[in-house]
Structure formats: C-alpha cells, structure tokens
Protein backbone atom coordinates (compact mmCIF):
# COMPACT_ATOMS: atom_id res chain seq x y z
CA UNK A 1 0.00 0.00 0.00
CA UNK A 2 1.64 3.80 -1.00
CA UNK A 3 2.22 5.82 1.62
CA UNK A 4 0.36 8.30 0.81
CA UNK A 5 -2.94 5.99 1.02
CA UNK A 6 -1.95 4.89 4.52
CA UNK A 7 -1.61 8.43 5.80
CA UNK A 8 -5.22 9.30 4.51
CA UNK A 9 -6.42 6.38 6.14
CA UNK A 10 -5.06 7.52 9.29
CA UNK A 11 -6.42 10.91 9.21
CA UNK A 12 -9.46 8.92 8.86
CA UNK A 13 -9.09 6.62 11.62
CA UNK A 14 -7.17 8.81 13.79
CA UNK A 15 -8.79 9.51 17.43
CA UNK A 16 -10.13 12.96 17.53
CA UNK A 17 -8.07 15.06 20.08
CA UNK A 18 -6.44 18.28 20.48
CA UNK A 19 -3.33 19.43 18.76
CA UNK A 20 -0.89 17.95 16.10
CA UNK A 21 -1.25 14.28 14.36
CA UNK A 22 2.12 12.46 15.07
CA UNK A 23 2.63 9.45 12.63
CA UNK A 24 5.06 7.06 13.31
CA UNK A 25 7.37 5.28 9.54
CA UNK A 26 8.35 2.40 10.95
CA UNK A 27 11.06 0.45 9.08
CA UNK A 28 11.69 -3.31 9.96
CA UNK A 29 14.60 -5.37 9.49
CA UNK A 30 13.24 -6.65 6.21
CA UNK A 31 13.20 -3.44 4.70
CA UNK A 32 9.20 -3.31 5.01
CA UNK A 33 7.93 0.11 5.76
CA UNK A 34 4.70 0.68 7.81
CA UNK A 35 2.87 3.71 9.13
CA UNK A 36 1.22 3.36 12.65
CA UNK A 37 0.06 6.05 15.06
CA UNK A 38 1.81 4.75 17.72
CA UNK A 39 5.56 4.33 18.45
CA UNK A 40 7.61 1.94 16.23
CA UNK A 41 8.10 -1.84 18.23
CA UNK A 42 11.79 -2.04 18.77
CA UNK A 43 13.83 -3.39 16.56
CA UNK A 44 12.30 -1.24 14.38
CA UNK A 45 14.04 2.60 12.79
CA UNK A 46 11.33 4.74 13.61
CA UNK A 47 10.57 8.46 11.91
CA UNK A 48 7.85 10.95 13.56
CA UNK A 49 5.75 13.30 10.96
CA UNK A 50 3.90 15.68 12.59
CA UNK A 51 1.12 17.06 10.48
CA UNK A 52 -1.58 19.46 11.35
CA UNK A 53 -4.96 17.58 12.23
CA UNK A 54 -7.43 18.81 9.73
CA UNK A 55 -10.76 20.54 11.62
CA UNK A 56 -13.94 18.17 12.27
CA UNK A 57 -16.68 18.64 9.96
CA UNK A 58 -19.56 20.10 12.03
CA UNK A 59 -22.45 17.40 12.37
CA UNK A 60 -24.80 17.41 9.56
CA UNK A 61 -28.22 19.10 10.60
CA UNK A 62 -31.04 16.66 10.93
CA UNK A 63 -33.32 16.96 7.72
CA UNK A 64 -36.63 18.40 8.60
CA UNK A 65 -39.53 15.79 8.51
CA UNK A 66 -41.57 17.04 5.62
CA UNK A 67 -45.09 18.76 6.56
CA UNK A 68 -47.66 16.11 6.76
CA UNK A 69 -50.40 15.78 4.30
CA UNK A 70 -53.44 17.28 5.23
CA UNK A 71 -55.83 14.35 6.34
CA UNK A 72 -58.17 13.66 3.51
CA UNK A 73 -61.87 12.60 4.09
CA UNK A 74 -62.69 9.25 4.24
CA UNK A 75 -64.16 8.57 0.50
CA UNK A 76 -68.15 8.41 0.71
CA UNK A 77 -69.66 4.79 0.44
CA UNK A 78 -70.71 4.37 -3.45
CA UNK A 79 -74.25 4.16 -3.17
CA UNK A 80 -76.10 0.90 -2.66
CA UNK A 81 -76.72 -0.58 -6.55
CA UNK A 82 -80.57 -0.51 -7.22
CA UNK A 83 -82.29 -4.02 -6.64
CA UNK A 84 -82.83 -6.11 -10.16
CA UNK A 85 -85.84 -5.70 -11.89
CA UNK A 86 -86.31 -9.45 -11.14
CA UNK A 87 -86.02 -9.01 -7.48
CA UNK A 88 -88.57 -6.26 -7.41
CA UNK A 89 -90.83 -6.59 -10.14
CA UNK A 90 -93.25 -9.66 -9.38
CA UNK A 91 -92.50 -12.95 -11.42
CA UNK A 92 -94.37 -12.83 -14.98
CA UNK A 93 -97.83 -14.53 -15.25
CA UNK A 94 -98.10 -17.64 -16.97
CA UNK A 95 -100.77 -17.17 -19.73
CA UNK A 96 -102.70 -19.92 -19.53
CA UNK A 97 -103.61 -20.81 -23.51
CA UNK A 98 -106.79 -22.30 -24.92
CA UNK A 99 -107.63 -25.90 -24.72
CA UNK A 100 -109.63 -27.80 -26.65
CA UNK A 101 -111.46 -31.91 -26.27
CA UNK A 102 -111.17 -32.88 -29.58
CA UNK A 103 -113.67 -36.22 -30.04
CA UNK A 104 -113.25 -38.57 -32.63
CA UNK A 105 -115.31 -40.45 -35.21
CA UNK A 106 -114.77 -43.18 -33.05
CA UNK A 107 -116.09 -41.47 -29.73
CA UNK A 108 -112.20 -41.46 -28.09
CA UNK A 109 -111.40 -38.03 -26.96
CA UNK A 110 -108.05 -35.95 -26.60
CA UNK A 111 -106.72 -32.42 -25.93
CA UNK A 112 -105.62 -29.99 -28.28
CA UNK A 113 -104.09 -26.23 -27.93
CA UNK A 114 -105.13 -25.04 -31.48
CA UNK A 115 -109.00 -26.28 -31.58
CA UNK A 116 -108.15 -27.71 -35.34
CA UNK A 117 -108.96 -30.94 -34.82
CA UNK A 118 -106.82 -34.01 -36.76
CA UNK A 119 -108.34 -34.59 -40.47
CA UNK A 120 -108.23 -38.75 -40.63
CA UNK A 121 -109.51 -40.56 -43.48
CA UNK A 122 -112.23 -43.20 -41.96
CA UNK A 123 -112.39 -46.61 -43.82
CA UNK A 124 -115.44 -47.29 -45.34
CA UNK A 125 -116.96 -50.85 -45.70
CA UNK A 126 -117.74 -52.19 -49.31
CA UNK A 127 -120.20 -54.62 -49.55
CA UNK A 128 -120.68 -54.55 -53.26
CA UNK A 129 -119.95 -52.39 -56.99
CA UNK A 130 -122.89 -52.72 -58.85
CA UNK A 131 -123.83 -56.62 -59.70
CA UNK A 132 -120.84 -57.72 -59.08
CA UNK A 133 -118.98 -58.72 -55.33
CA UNK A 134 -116.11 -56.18 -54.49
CA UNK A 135 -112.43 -57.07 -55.47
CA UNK A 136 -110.91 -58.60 -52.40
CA UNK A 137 -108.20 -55.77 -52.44
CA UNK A 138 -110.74 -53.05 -53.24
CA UNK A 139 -110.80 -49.91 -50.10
CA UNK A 140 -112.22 -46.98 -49.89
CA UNK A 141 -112.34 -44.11 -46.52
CA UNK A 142 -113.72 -40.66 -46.05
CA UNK A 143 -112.71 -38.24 -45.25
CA UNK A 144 -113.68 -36.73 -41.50
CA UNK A 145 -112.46 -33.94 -38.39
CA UNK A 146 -112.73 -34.47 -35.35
CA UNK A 147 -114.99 -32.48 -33.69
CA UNK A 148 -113.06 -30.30 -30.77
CA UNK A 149 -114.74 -28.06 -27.94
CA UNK A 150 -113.10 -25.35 -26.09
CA UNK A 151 -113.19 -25.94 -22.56
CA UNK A 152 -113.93 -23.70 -20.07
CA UNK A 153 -114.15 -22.94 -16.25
CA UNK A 154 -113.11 -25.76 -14.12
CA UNK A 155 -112.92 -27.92 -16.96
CA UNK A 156 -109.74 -26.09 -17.60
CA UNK A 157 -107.66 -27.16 -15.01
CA UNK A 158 -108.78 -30.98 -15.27
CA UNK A 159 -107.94 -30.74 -18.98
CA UNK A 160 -104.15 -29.40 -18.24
CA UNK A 161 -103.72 -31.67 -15.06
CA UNK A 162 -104.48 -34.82 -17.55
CA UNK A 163 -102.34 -33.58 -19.80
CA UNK A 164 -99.77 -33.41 -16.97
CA UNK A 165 -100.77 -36.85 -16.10
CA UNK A 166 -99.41 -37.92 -19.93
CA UNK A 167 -96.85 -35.42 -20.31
CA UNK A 168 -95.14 -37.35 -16.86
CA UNK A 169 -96.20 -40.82 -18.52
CA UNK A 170 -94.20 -39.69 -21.66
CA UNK A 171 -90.94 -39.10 -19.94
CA UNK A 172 -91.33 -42.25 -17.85
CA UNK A 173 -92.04 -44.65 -20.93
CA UNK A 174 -89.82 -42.18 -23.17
CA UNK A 175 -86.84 -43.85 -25.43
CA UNK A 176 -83.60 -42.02 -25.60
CA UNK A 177 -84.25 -40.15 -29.05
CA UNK A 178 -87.40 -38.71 -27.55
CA UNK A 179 -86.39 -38.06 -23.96
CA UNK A 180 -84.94 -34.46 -24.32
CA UNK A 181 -88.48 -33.38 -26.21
CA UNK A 182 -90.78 -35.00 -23.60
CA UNK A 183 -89.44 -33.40 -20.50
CA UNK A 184 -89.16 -30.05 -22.19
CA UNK A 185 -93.06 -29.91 -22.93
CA UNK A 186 -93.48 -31.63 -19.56
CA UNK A 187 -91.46 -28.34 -18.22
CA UNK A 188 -93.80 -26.73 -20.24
CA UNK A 189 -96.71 -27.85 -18.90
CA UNK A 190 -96.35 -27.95 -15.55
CA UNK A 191 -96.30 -24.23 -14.59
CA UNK A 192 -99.41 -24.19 -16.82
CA UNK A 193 -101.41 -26.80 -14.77
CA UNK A 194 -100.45 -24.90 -11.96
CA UNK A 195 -101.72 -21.57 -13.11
CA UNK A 196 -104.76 -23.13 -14.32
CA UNK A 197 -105.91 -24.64 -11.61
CA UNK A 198 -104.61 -21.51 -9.65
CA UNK A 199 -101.75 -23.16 -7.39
C-alpha cells in the first residue's frame, strides 16, 4: 500500500483530540515500511511526521420531517346498486292458452291447444260395386275432423292436469331419441297446470 494511502487512512481513523497528528514510519529489518500512530516496536528505525490535524466537519443538521399531508376525508360509500328488476318486479304470469277436447269419429277423446282438430280418413266398408262382389283388395275411406270443444271454467284445469298426467307418462315410458323433447313440454306444462288450476 503507498504511503500516501496509509496516511489518509489515518487521518481517517485517527482519534479525535487536540493538537498535532504524530505518525510514526516504521522500518523493519526486512526493509518493510509501515505507518502506525503509535511508536515503532523495537527493533524497528522509527521516523515521527507531525502534520496538522485537519478541523472536524460540524455534524450534519437533521433533515426536517416534511409537513404532513393534510388528512383527507374518508371517501363516501358508493351508493347501494338498485335491486334487479327481477327481485322487485313480481314474477311474470303464466298465460294460460286455450284448450280444446277434440272427439273422434270413433267417440275417443283428446286435448288440443289449437281447436283444429286431426283430419283422418275413416275406412269405409264395401259390400258390393254394382252386380258384381267387391275385389278382395278393393278400399275406400272418407274423409272426417274431429270435432273439438273449447273448454272452459273448471274444466280447464282438469284438462291441463291430464295432460300433466301424460306429459309425466311420456318421460317415464320415453326412449332415448325422444327423452330431451318429452321433459321439455313436460317443463312446459307444468307451470301451466299450476296456473290453471290456480296453485
């Protein structure tokens, strides 16, 4: 290490008191040279420099703490959100549509929303074509509608809860290809039945 270096570094390190800085170039045997600020050991040549201890830098001032924010008001609760429309506004009525007992030629009766009734051709029985016996492969139908009523008052709601009755049959005796269909007119049907028959 130069010299030079090693005298800085005692300034440095030196204690702080009064008057001159004496440092002590201490030569060994070896030729080695050190710098100490104490005397050399002996064995050792010693030389004294004296040098004039530079002044103490006055302590640094402590920083002042910058001025605190002003406190800010506590943000205002966002108002409450307004309730759904489906939370407030009562559930929509079911409209309960028209239903119709359809009757056919044959006397069996079923339900039907439109009041159409099913066109069917009815077979007719030949007996005979002029003179002659029929052909044994000879047919002939005509052509009828079934005859359909609208129903009304209490007859409503006995109308929908049979056709509850065979919409839950359907599902129950349904095959695979038909399932999906028959429980979505049975979910259909059932909050009609209900409103009908004012449950």
């Amino acid at each position: 290490m130069r010299p030079a270096v090693l005298i800085l570094l005692m300034l440095v390190v030196a204690p702080a008191v009064s008057g001159d800085l004496v440092i002590y170039r201490c030569t060994g045997e070896d030729g080695r040279t050190a710098l100490r600020d104490t005397p050399c050991p002996p064995g050792q040549t010693q030389v004294e420099q004296r040098m004039e201890r530079p002044p103490e830098r006055p302590a640094a001032e402590p920083m002042e703490a910058p001025p605190a924010a002003p406190a800010q008001p506590d943000p205002a609760e966002p108002p409450a959100p307004p309730a759904s429309e489906a939370a407030t506004a009562p559930a929509a009525a079911v409209v309960v549509p028209p239903l119709f007992q359809c009757t056919t030629f044959d006397r069996k009766t079923y339900f039907d929303e439109t009041g159409d009734g099913n066109r069917r051709c009815v077979p007719l029985s030949i007996t005979r074509i002029g003179p002659q016996p029929p052909p044994t492969m000879a047919q002939a139908c005509e052509w009828m509608v079934d005859d359909c009523r609208r129903l009304e008052g209490d007859a409503v709601c006995r109308g929908w809860t049979e056709r509850l009755r065979d919409a839950r049959r359907a599902v129950r005796e349904a095959f695979s290809d038909t399932l999906a269909q028959d429980r979505a007119e049975l979910a259909r049907i059932e909050p009609i039945q209900r409103a009908a028959c004012g449950r």
